[in-house]
Protein backbone atom coordinates (compact mmCIF):
# COMPACT_ATOMS: atom_id res chain seq x y z
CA UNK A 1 -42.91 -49.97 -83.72
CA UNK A 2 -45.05 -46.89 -84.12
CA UNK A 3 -43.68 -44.06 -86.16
CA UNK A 4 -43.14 -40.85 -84.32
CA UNK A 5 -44.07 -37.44 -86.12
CA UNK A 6 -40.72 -34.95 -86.73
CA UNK A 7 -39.97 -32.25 -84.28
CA UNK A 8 -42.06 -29.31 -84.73
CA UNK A 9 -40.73 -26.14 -82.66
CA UNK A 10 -41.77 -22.67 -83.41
CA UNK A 11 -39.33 -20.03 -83.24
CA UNK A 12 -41.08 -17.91 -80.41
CA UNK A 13 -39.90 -14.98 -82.48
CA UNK A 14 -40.18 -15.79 -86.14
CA UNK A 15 -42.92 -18.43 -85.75
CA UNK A 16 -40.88 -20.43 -88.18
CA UNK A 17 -40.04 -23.77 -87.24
CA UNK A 18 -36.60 -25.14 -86.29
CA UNK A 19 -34.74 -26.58 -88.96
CA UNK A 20 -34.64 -30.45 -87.88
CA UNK A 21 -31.10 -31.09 -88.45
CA UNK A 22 -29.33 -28.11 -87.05
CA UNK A 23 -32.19 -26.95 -84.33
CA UNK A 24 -32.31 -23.43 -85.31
CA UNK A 25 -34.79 -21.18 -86.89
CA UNK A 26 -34.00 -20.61 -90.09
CA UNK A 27 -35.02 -16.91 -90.00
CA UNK A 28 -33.20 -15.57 -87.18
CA UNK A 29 -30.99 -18.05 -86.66
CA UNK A 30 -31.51 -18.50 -82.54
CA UNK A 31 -30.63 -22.08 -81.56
CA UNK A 32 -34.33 -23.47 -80.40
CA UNK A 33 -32.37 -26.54 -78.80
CA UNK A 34 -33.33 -25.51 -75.19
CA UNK A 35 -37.35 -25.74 -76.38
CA UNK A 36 -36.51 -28.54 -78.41
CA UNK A 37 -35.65 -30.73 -75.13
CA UNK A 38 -38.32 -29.05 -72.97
CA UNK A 39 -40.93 -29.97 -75.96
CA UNK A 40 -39.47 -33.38 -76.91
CA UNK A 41 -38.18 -34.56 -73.33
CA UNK A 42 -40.88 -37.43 -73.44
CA UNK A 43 -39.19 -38.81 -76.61
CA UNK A 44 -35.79 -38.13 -75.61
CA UNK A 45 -36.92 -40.52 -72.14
CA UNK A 46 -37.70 -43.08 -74.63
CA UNK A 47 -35.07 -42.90 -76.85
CA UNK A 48 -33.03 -43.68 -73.53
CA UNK A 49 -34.84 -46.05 -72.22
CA UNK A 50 -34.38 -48.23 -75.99
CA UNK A 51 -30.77 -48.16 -75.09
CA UNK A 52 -31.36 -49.16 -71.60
CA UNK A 53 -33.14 -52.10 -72.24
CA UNK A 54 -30.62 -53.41 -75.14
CA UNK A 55 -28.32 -53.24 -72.26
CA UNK A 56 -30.50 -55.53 -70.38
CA UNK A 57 -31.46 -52.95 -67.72
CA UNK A 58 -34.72 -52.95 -68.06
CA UNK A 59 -35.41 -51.67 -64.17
CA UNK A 60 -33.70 -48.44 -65.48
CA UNK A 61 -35.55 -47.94 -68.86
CA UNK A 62 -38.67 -48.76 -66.60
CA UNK A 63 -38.27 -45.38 -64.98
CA UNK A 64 -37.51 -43.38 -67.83
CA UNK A 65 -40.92 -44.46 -69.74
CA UNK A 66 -42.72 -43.65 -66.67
CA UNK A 67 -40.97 -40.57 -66.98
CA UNK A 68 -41.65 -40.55 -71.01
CA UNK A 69 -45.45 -41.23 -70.42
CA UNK A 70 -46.35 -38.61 -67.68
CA UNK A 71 -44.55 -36.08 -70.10
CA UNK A 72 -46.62 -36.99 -73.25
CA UNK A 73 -49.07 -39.23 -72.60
CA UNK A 74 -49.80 -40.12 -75.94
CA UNK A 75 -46.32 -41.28 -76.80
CA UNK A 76 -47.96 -44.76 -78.21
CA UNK A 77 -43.89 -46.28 -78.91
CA UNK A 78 -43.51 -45.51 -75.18
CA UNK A 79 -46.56 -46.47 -73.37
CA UNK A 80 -45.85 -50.23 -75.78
CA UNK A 81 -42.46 -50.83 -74.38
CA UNK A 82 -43.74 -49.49 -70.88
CA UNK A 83 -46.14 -52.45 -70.94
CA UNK A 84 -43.25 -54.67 -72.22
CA UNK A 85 -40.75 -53.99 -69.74
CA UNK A 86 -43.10 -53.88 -66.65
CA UNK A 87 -44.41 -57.23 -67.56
CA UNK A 88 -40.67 -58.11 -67.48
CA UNK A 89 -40.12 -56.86 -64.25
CA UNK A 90 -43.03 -56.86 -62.36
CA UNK A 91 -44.67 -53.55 -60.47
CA UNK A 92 -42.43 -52.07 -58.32
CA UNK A 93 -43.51 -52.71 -54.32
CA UNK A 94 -44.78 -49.84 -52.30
């Protein structure tokens, strides 16, 4: 699998990033969580979507890497299993 790069959040005050661990900026102190998930909700899809497919529900973790993809399209770990899990499951009719 592809290495993803750490979570990199500014503090829209501070400009300092979030601390990786506890999601806060270390200056102020403001829990960044919220812009965390609205920055990172592409990897948090796909970090879903692994557990869905151990379960064997692939039709499920399908969805969420669409969902993964269209929110950072260059989410290369993502877009791989997409391919992987479609070619499962087939295209979905319609």
């Amino acid at each position: 699998m592809t290495a993803v790069p750490p979570i990199e959040v500014p503090c829209p005050q501070c400009a300092v990033p979030a601390d990786a661990e506890s999601l806060r900026c270390p200056s102020c102190r403001e829990d960044l969580a919220a812009l965390v998930r609205l920055r990172y909700a592409g990897r948090i899809d796909y970090n879903e979507a692994l557990e869905r497919v151990r379960a064997g529900e692939d039709a499920a973790a399908r969805v969420l890497l669409q969902r993964a993809v269209a929110q950072e399209p260059g989410l290369r770990p993502a877009l791989d299993l997409l391919a992987e899990v479609t070619a499962r499951v087939g295209t979905p009719a319609g």
